[in-house]
Structures are given as C-alpha cells and as structure tokens.
Protein backbone atom coordinates (compact mmCIF):
# COMPACT_ATOMS: atom_id res chain seq x y z
CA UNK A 1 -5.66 28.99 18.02
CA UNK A 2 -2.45 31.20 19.40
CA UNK A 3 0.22 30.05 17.49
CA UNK A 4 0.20 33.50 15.67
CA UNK A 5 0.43 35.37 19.59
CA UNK A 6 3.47 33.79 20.28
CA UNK A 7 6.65 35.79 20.25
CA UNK A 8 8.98 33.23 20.12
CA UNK A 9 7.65 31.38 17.07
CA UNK A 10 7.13 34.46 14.53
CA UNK A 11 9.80 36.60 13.70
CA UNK A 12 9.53 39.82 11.61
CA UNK A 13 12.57 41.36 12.54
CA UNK A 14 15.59 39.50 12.61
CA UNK A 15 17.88 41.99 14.50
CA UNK A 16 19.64 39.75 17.08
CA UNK A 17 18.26 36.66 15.47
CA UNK A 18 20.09 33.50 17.15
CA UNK A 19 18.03 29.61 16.62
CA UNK A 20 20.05 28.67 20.08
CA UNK A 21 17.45 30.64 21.67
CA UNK A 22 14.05 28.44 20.43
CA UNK A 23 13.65 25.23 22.07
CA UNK A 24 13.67 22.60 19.79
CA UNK A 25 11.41 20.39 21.70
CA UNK A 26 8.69 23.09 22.48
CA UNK A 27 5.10 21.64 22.82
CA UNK A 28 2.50 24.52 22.31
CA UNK A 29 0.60 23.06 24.95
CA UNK A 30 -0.05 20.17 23.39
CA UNK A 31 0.82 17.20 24.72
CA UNK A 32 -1.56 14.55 23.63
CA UNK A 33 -0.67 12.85 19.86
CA UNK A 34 -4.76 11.86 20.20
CA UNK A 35 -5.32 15.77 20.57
CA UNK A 36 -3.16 17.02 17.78
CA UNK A 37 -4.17 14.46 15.61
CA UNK A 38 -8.25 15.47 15.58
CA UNK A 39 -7.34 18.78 16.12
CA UNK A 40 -5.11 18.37 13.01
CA UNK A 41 -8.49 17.05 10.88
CA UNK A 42 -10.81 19.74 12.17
CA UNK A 43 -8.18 22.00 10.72
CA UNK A 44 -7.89 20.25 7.67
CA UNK A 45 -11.75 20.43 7.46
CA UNK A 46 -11.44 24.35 7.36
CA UNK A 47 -8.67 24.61 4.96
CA UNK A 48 -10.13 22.61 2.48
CA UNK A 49 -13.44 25.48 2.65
CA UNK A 50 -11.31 27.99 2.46
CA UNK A 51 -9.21 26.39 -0.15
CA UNK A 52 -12.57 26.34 -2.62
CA UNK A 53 -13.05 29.95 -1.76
CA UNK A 54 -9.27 31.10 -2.75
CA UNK A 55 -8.98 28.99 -5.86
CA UNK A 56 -13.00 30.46 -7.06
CA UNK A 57 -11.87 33.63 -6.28
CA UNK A 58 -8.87 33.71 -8.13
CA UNK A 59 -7.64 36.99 -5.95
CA UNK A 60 -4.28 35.84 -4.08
CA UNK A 61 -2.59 33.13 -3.95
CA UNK A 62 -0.29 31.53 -1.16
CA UNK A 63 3.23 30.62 -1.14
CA UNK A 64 5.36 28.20 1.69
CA UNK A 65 8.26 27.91 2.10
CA UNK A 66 9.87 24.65 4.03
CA UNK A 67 13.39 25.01 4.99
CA UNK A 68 14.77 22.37 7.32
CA UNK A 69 18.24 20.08 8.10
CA UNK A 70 17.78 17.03 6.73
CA UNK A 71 15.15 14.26 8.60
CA UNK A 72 13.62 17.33 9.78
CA UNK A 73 10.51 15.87 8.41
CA UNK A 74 9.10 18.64 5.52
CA UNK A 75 7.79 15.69 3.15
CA UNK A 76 6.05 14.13 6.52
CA UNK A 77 4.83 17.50 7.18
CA UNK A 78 3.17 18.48 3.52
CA UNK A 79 1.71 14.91 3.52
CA UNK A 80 -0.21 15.53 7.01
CA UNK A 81 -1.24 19.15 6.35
CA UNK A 82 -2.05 18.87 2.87
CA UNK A 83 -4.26 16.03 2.53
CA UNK A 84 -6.98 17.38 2.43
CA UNK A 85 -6.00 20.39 0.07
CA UNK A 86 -7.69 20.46 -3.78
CA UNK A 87 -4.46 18.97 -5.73
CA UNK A 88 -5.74 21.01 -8.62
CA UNK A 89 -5.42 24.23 -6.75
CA UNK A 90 -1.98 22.83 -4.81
CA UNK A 91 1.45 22.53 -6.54
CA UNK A 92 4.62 21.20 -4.51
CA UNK A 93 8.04 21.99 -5.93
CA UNK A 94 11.14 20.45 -4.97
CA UNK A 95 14.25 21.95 -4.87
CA UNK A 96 17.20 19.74 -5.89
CA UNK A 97 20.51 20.09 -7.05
CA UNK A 98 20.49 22.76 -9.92
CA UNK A 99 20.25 21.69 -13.07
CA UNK A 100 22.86 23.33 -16.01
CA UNK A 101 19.88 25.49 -17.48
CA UNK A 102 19.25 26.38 -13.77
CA UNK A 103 22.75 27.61 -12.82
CA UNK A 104 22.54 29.73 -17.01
CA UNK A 105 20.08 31.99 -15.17
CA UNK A 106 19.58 33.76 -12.06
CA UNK A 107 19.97 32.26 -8.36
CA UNK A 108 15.96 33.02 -8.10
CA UNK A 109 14.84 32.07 -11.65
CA UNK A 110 13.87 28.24 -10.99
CA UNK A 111 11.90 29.73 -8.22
CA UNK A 112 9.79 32.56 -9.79
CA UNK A 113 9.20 29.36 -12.70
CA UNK A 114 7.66 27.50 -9.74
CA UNK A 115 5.42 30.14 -8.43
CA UNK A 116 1.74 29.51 -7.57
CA UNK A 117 -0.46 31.58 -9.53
CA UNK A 118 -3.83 33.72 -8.39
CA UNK A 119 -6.27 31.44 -6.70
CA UNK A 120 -3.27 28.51 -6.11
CA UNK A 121 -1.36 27.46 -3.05
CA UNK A 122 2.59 26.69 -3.85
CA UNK A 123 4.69 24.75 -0.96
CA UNK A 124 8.45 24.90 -1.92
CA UNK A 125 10.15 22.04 -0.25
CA UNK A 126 13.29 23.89 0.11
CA UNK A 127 13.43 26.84 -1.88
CA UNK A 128 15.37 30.07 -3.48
CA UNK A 129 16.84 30.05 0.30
CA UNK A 130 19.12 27.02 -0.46
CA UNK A 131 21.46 30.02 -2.30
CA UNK A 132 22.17 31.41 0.90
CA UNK A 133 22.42 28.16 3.14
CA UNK A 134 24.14 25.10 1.11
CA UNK A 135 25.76 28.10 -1.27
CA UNK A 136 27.12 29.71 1.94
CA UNK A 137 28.35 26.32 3.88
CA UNK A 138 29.88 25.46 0.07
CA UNK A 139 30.85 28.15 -1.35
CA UNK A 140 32.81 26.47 -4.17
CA UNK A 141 29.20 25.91 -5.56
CA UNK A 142 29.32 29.12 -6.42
CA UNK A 143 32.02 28.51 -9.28
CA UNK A 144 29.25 26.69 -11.40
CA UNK A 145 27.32 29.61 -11.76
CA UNK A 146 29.58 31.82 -13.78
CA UNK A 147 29.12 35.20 -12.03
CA UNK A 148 30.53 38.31 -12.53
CA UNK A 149 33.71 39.08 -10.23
CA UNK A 150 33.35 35.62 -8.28
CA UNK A 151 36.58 33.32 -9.41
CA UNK A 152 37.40 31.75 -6.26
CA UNK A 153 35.49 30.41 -3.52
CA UNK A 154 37.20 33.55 -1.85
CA UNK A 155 35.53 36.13 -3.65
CA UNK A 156 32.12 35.36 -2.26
CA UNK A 157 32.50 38.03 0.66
CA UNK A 158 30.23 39.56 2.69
CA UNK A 159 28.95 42.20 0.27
CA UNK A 160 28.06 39.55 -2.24
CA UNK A 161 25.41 37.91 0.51
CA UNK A 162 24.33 41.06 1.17
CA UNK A 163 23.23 41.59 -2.03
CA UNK A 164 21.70 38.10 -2.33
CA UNK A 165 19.84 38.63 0.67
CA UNK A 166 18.23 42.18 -0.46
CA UNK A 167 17.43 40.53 -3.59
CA UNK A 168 15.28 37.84 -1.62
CA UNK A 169 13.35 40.39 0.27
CA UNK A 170 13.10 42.59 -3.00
CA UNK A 171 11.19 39.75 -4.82
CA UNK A 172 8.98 38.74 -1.32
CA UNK A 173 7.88 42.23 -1.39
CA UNK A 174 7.24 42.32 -5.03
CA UNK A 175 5.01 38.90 -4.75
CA UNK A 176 3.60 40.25 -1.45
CA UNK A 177 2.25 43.45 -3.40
CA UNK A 178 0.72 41.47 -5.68
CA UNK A 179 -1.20 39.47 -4.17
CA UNK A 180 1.00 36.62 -2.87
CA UNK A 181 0.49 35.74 0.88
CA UNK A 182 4.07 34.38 1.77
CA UNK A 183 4.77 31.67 4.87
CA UNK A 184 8.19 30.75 5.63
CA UNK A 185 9.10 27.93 7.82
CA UNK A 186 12.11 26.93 9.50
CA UNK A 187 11.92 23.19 10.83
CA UNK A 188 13.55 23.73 14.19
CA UNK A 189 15.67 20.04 14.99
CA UNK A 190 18.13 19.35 17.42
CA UNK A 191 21.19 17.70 16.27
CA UNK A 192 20.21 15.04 18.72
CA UNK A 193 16.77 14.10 17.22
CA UNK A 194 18.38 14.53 13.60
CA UNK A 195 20.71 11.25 15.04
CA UNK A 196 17.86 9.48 16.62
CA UNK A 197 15.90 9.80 12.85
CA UNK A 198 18.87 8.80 11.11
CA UNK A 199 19.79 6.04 13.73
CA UNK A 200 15.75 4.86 12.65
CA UNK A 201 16.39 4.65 8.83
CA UNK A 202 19.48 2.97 9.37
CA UNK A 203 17.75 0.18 11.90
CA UNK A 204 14.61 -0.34 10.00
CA UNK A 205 14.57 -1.94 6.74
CA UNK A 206 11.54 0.02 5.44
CA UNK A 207 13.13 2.95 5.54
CA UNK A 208 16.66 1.99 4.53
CA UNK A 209 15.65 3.79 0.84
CA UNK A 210 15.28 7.16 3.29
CA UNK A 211 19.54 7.29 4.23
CA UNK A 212 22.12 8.66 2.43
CA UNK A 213 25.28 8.86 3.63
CA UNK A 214 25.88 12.36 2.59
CA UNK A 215 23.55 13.11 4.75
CA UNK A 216 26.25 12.44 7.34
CA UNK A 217 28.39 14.50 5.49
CA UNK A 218 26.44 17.38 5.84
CA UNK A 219 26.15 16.80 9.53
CA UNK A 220 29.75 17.55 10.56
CA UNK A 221 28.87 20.62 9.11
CA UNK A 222 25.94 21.32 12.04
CA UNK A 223 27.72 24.36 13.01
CA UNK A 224 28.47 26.16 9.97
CA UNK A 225 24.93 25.34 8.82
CA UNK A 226 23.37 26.75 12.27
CA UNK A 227 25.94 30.15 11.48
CA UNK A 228 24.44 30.05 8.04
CA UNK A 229 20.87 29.80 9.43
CA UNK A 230 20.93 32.83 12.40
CA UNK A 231 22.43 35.25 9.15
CA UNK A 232 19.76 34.01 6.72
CA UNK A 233 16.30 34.70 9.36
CA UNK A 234 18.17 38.10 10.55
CA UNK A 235 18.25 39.23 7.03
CA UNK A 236 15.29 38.08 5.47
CA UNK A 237 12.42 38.62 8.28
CA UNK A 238 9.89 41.25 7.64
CA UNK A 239 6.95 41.98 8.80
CA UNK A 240 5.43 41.27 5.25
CA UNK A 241 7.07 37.47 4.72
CA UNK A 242 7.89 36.22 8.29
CA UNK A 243 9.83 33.29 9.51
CA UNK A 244 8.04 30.60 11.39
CA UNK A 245 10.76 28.69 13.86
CA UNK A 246 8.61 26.00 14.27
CA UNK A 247 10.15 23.35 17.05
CA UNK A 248 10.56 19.89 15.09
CA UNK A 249 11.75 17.11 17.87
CA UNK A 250 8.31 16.67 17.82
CA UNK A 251 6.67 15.98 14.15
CA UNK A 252 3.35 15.64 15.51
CA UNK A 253 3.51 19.16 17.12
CA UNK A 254 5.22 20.86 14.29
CA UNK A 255 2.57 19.43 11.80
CA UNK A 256 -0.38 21.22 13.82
CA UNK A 257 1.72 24.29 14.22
CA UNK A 258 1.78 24.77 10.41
CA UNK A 259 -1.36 24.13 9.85
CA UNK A 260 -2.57 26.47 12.55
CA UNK A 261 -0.31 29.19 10.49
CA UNK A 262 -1.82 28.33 6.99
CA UNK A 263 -6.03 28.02 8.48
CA UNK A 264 -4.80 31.63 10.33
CA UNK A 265 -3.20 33.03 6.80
CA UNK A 266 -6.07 31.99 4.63
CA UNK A 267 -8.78 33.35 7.21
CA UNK A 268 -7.18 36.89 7.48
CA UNK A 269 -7.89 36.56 3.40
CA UNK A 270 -11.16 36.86 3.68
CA UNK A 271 -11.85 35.36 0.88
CA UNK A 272 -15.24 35.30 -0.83
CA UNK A 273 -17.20 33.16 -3.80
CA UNK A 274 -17.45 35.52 -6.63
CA UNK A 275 -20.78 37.09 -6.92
CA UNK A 276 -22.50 36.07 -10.62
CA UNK A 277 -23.63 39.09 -12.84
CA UNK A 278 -27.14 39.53 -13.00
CA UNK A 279 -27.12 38.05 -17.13
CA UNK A 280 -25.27 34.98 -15.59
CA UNK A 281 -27.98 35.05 -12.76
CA UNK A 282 -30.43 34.50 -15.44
CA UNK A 283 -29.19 31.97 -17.16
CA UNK A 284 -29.05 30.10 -13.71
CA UNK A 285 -32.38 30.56 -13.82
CA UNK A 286 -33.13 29.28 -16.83
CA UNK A 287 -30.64 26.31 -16.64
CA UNK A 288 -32.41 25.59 -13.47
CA UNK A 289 -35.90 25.29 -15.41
CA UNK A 290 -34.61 23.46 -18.40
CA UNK A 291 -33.14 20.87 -16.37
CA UNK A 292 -36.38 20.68 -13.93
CA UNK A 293 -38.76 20.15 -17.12
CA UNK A 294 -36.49 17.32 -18.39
C-alpha cells in the first residue's frame, strides 16, 4: 500500500490549501477495474479481522467522515468498502436537512449524538462539516438557528466562521484524545464528471429515483461551493484528523483509496483480543470438559 506516502492526497496542514491543485482524475497507479476490484476484496478480507479485534477490544473506536458534491458517489463508496464490515460493530449516519430539535441545539450536537462508541466504527455520510459548506454558500440558513448576534444573513462575518471552525478542531482533538481515530474524506469530482453522472440518472430509467433537480440548483453554485471547500480543509487539517482529497472521476479508484486509508488506520491500532483472567481461564477449562463428557 502507499496511499498514506503520498503528499498530494493527505493533508495535515492546510496553509495554502487550494482543491484546483489535485487532479480529479488521478489513478494511483491503478489502472485495471479487474485489479482494484480483487485488490478491493483482499482488503476487505483484512478489515473484517481487524474489525473483530477493535470491536473485542473495546479500546478505540473509528470515525469517517464523507464529504462530497453531489453524485460524487459516498453511498457507492460505503456500500463497496463496507461490505464486509460486522454491521453490529458499524453504524452509518446520514446527515440531512436539520430537523427543528436539531437547529434548538448546537451546530455539532446531532453529530456528537451520532458518534461511534469504543470498539465501533461510525461513517458520517456528510457530517458536522455541512455547517461550514451549505451554511456558508447559504447563509440565510443561518436565520433558523436563532444565534446570538446573527439577524441577517450579513452578520455571519468572518469572525463567526472562525469560531465555527476552531470549534470543529476543538471537538476532533477532544475525540482524538480519547480514543477516537478520525478519517476525513473529501470526494474530489470535476464539475465535468458531476454532469456526465447526472446526464446518466437522467437517461436511464433505473436511476431516474437518483435526480433531483435541486441538485442542479446547487450546481450553479460550483464556485462558491469550491471557495467554501479550499477555507474549510485550510482550517480544519491537522496532523491529528487529516483530510483525505481522494480523486473521484474515477469511483472504482476512489473506493480502493479509502479502503487502503481505513486497513492502514486500523493496522497502526494495533489492536489485540483481550487476554482472559486466569479465573475466566479456568472456567474455559472446565466448560471445555463439561461439554467434551456430554
């Protein structure tokens, strides 16, 4: 594996941060789908081991975070990486539109609700990071929320980002401390390849139930959303919780990207099977004879 040895896909410090510089069509070397895909289920193979030894263990537990423009393919992507992954030691959350007991707390509260606990892995499809993307392109979302010295769509200046952006890294560095292994992933599609996918649900009546038109909506806003994106990574990557720009034109190559990142992230673990105490080693013993004389 050296996804984790390349420069231009981990970043843990954002100073300068700009996504025009990542190519969105990158390949890793791999250029065979008949490659990545066995490649893919030897890696799965692992995971799942290591998966056993996390959730016995009951030490840490891992968080991911999926961020992405929309056809970017994050539900693709879980399905493919996860399947082989314990469900009762997985939880997926999706992040939707806020509900009204959502916007009565904090912008972070529905995601702290959502965390995995010791020995689990969480994958947030979208996340806590929405509050500085689709909050930032619309800031009249804002309004809903009721907070203190924000009236006007106006009055969310820069000093009101920063703070939401020191609060992010405040809480990664709280989870990080204790115990939480955190992988954040940025879906890296062109705004060509985001026309071809939408082009695809439109033309085939299978995946008609994929469009929305507000998708489209949200496209005009490519620019703003890119803006929205280089301020985001620069402020929030840290050598503790990292951003992954993982190149998405490709879903095949993406897919074994991430799951090169999570097999790497639960090997440096080094996780282990608890050891028994000697009593419980004895009644192994004598479990082991009572069922033998049966």
């Amino acid at each position: 594996m050296n996804i984790l040895k390349d420069k231009n896909i981990a970043v843990k410090n954002g100073k300068g941060f700009k996504l025009s510089k990542f190519d969105t069509a990158y390949k890793d070397g791999y250029h065979s789908e008949e490659k990545i895909k066995n490649d893919l289920e030897n890696y799965k193979n692992k995971i799942e081991k290591l998966q056993n030894k996390l959730f016995a263990s009951g030490s840490h537990s891992l968080l991911i975070v999926l961020q992405a423009m929309d056809a970017a393919g994050k539900d693709s992507l879980i399905k493919h990486v996860m399947s082989g992954i314990n469900p009762q030691g997985c939880e997926v959350t999706r992040f939707e539109k806020p509900s009204n007991e959502e916007v009565a707390h904090d912008f972070l509260w529905r995601a702290v609700k959502a965390l995995p606990e010791k020995g689990h892995i969480g994958i947030f499809n979208r996340s806590y990071y929405e509050e500085v993307l689709v909050a930032k392109v619309h800031p009249e979302l804002l309004l809903r929320q009721k907070l203190p010295d924000i009236n006007t769509e106006k009055d969310a200046n820069d000093k009101f980002w920063e703070h939401r952006y020191a609060s992010i890294c405040d809480m990664e560095r709280h989870l990080v401390n204790n115990g939480t292994v955190i992988i954040k992933v940025f879906l890296n599609m062109s705004k060509a390849e985001q026309k071809n996918r939408f082009m695809e649900r439109i033309e085939d009546p299978e995946k008609h139930w994929k469009f929305s038109y507000d998708d489209l909506t949200e496209r005009k806003l490519w620019g703003k959303y890119m803006k929205a994106y280089d301020t985001m990574i620069s402020k929030t990557a840290t050598d503790y919780a990292p951003w992954y720009i993982i190149p998405a034109d490709d879903q095949w190559v993406s897919r074994i990207m991430v799951c090169e990142i999570l097999l790497k992230a639960l090997e440096n673990l080094d996780v282990c099977y608890p050891v028994v105490s000697r009593d419980d080693g004895e009644l192994l013993k004598k479990g082991k004879a009572e069922l033998e004389a049966e």
